[in-house]
Protein backbone atom coordinates (compact mmCIF):
# COMPACT_ATOMS: atom_id res chain seq x y z
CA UNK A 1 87.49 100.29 115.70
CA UNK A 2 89.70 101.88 113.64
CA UNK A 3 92.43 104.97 115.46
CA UNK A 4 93.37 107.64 113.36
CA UNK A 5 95.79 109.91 114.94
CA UNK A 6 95.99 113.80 113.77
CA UNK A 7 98.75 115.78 114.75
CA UNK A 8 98.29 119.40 114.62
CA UNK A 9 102.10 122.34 114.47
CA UNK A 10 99.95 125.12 115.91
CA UNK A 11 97.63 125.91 118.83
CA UNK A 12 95.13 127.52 116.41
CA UNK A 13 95.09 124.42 114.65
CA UNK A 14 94.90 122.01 117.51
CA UNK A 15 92.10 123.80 118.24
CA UNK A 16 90.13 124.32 115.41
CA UNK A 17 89.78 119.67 115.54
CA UNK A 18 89.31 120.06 118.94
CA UNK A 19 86.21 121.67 118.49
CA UNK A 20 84.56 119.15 115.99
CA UNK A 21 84.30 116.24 118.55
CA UNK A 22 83.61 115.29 122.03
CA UNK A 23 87.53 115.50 122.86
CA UNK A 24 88.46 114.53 126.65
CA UNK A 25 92.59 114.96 127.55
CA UNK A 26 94.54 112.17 127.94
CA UNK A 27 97.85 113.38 129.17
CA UNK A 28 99.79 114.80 125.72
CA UNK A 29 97.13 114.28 123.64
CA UNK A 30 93.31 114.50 123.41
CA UNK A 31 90.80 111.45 122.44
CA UNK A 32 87.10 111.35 120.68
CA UNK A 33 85.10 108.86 119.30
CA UNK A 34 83.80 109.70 115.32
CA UNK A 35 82.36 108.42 112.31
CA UNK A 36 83.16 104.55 114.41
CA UNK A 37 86.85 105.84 114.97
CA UNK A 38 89.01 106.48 117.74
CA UNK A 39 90.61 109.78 117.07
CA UNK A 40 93.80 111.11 118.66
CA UNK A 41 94.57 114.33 118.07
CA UNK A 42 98.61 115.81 118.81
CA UNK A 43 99.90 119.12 118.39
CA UNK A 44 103.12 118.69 117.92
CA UNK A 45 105.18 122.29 117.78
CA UNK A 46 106.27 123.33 114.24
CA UNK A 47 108.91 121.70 112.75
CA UNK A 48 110.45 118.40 111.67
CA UNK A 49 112.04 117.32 115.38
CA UNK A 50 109.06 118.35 117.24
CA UNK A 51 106.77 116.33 114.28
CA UNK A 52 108.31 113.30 114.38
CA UNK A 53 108.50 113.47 118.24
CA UNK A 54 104.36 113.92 117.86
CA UNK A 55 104.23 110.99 114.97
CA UNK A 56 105.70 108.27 117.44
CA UNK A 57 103.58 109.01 119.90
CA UNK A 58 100.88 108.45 117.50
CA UNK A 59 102.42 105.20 116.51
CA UNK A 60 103.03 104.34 119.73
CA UNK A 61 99.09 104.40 120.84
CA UNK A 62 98.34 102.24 117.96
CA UNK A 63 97.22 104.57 115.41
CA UNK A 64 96.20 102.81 111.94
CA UNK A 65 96.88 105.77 110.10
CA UNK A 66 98.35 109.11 111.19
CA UNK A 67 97.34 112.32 109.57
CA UNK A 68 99.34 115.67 109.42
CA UNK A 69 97.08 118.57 108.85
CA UNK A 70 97.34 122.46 109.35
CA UNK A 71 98.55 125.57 107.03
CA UNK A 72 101.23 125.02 104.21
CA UNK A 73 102.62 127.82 101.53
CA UNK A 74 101.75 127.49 97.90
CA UNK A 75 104.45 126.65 95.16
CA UNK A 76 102.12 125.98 92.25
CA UNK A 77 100.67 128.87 89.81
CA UNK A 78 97.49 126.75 90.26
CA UNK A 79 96.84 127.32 93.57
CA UNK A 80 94.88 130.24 95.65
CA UNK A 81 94.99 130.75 98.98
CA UNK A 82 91.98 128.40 101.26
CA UNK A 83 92.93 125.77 98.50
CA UNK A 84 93.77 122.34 100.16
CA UNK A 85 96.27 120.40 98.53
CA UNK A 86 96.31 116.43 99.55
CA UNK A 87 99.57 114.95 99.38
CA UNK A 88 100.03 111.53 97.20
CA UNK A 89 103.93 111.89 98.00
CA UNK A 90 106.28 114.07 100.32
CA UNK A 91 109.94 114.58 100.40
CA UNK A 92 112.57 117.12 102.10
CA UNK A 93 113.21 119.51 99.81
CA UNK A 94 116.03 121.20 102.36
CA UNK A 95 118.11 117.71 103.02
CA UNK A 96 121.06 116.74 100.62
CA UNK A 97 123.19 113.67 102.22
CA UNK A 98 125.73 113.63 98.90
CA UNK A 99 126.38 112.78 95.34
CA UNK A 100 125.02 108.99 95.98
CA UNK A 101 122.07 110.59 96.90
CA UNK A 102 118.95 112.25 94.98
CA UNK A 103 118.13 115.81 96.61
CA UNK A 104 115.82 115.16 99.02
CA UNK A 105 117.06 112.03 99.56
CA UNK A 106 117.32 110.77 103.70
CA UNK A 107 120.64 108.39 102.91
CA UNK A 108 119.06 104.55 102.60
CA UNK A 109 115.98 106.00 102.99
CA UNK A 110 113.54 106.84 100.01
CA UNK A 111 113.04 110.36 98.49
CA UNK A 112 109.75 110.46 98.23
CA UNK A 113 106.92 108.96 101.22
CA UNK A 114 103.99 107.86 99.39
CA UNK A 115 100.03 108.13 101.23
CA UNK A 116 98.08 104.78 100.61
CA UNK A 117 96.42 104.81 97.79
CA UNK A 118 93.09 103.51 98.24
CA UNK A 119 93.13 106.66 101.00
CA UNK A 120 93.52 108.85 98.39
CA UNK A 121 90.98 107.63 96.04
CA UNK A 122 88.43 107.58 99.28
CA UNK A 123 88.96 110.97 99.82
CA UNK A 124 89.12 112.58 96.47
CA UNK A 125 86.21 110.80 95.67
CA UNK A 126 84.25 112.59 98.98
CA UNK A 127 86.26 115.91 98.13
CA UNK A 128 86.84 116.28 94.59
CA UNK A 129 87.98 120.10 94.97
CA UNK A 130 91.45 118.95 96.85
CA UNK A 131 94.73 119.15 94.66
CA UNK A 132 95.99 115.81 94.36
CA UNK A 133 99.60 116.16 94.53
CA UNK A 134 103.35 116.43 95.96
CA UNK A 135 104.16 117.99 99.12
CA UNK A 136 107.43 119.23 100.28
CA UNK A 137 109.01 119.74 103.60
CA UNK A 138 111.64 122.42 105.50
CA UNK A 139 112.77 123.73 108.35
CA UNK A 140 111.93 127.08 107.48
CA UNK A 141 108.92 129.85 106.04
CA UNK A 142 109.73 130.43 102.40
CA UNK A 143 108.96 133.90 101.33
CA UNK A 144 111.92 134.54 98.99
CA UNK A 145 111.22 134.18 94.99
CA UNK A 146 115.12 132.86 94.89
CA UNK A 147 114.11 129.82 97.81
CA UNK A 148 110.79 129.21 95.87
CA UNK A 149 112.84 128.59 92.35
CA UNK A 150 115.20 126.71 93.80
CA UNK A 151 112.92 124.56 95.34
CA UNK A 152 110.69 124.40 91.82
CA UNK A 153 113.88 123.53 90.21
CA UNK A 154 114.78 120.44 92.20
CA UNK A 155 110.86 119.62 92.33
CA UNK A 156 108.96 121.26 89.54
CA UNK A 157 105.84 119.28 90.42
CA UNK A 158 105.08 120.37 93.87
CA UNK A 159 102.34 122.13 95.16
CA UNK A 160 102.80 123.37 98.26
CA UNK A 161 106.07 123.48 101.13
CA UNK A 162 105.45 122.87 105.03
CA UNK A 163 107.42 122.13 107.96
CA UNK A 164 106.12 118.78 109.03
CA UNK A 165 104.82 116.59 106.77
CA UNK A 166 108.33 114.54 105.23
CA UNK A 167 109.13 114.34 108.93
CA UNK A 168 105.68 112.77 109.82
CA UNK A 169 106.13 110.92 106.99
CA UNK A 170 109.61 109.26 107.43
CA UNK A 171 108.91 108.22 110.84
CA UNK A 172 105.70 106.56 109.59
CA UNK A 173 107.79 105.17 107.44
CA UNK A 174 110.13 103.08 109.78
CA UNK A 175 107.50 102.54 112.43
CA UNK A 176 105.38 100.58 109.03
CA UNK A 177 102.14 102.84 109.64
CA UNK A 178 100.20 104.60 106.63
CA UNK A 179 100.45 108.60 107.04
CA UNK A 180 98.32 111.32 105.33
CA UNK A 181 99.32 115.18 104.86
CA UNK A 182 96.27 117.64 104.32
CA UNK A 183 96.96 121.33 104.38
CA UNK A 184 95.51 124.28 103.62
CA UNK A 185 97.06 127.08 101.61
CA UNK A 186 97.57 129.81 103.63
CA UNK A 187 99.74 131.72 101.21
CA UNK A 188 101.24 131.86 97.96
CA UNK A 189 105.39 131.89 97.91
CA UNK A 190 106.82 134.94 96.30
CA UNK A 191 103.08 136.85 95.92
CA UNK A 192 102.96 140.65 96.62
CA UNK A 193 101.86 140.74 100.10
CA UNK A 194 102.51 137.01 100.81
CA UNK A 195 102.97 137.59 104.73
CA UNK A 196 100.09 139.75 105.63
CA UNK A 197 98.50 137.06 103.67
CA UNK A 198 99.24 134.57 105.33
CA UNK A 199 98.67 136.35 108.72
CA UNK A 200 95.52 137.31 108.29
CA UNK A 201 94.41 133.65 106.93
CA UNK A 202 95.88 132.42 109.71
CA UNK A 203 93.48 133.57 111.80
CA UNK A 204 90.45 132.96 109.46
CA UNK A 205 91.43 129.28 109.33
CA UNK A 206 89.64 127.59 112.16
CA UNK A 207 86.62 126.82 110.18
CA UNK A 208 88.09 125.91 106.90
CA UNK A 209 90.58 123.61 108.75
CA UNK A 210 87.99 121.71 110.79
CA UNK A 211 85.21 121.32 108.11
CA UNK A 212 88.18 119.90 106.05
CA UNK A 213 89.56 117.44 108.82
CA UNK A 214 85.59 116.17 108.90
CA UNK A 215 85.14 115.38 105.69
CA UNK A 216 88.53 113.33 105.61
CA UNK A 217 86.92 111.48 108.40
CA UNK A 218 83.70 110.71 106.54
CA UNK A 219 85.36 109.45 103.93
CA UNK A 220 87.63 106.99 105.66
C-alpha cells in the first residue's frame, strides 16, 4: 500500500484533512486509510524550520511521497483568490549564498525542486482547473508591492509565494523522496484590501482545502 504523507502550517488546515478520513492519532501525527493508501497527515507550524522538521518525520515513517498543502499568496495577474496553483518546481526566493550562486540557490544544492512528473500529469488530468506552475518560498507574508516586484524580478514566472514548500522540498530532496506542493490562493500580493482578504478566506477555506486534498488522492 502506498503512504502519502501531508503536512499541514496551520491548525485550520490540519483540520480541514482531518475531517475527510477516518483519522486515529498516532503520537505527532494522525493516520487513515484512503483510496488503498496509508495517509499521514503533519501539521507542521508555519515556516521553513518547523516544515522541514514535519517533512523528516514524514520521511522517516516511510512516506512514498510527501505533500505540502494549505494557503499561499498570489504573484501572478492570472490568478484569483480560491485558485489552486500546483507546483511543477519550487525554489527560495529569500536565500542568496553569493556570486557563485543563482538567487535562490541553497549552495551545492539546486535552485529549483522539481514534483515528479507523471504526478503532475495524474493530477492535472483529474483537475484540469489547477495552475500548473512555479512556487516560491519565504520566511515571511508578502504584502508590499516593492517585496512582490522584487520577487517577480528574480522569478517572473511564479505564481504564487508560501512559507513551506522549498523547505519541504529540499529536505525531500536529500532524504531521495518525491514531494508535492498544492495551495490555495488565499490572497493576491499588492491587491487593495489584500489582508482582510486573506483573513476572511482564511476562514472560508476548510472546504475548498479538503475537497482539493481528495481529489489529489483520487488521482494518485
Amino acid at each position: 500500500m502506498k503512504t502519502i504523507a501531508i503536512i499541514t502550517a496551520m491548525q485550520s488546515e490540519y483540520d480541514a484533512v482531518h475531517k475527510l478520513y477516518d483519522f486515529h492519532e498516532n503520537q505527532n501525527m494522525a493516520i487513515a486509510e484512503a483510496y488503498n493508501k496509508k495517509i499521514i497527515l503533519i501539521k507542521s507550524g508555519m515556516g521553513k524550520v518547523n516544515a522541514a522538521v514535519a517533512a523528516v518525520t514524514a520521511c522517516q515513517n516511510s512516506a512514498d511521497l510527501v505533500i505540502t498543502t494549505g494557503l499561499a499568496g498570489g504573484i501572478d495577474s492570472v490568478l484569483e483568490q480560491g485558485d489552486i496553483v500546483l507546483a511543477d518546481r519550487v525554489c527560495y526566493h529569500d536565500v542568496w549564498c553569493g556570486e557563485e550562486n543563482e538567487k535562490g540557490q541553497v549552495q551545492d544544492l539546486p535552485l529549483y525542486y522539481e514534483a515528479p512528473e507523471d504526478v503532475i500529469k495524474a493530477i492535472k488530468k483529474k483537475a484540469p482547473s489547477f495552475k500548473v506552475g512555479l512556487t516560491v518560498t519565504g520566511d515571511q507574508f508578502v504584502t508590499d508591492k516593492d517585496k512582490l516586484a522584487e520577487i517577480k524580478k528574480d522569478f517572473p514566472e511564479a505564481y504564487a509565494t508560501d512559507m513551506e514548500s522549498a523547505a519541504i522540498a529540499q529536505t525531500c530532496y536529500l532524504l531521495k523522496v518525491p514531494y508535492l506542493s498544492l495551495r490555495i490562493i488565499s490572497d493576491v500580493v499588492g491587491k487593495v484590501g489584500q489582508v482582510e482578504e486573506y483573513l476572511f478566506f482564511r476562514e472560508q477555506m476548510p472546504i475548498k482545502a479538503s475537497n482539493m486534498v481528495d481529489t489529489v488522492l483520487q488521482a494518485l
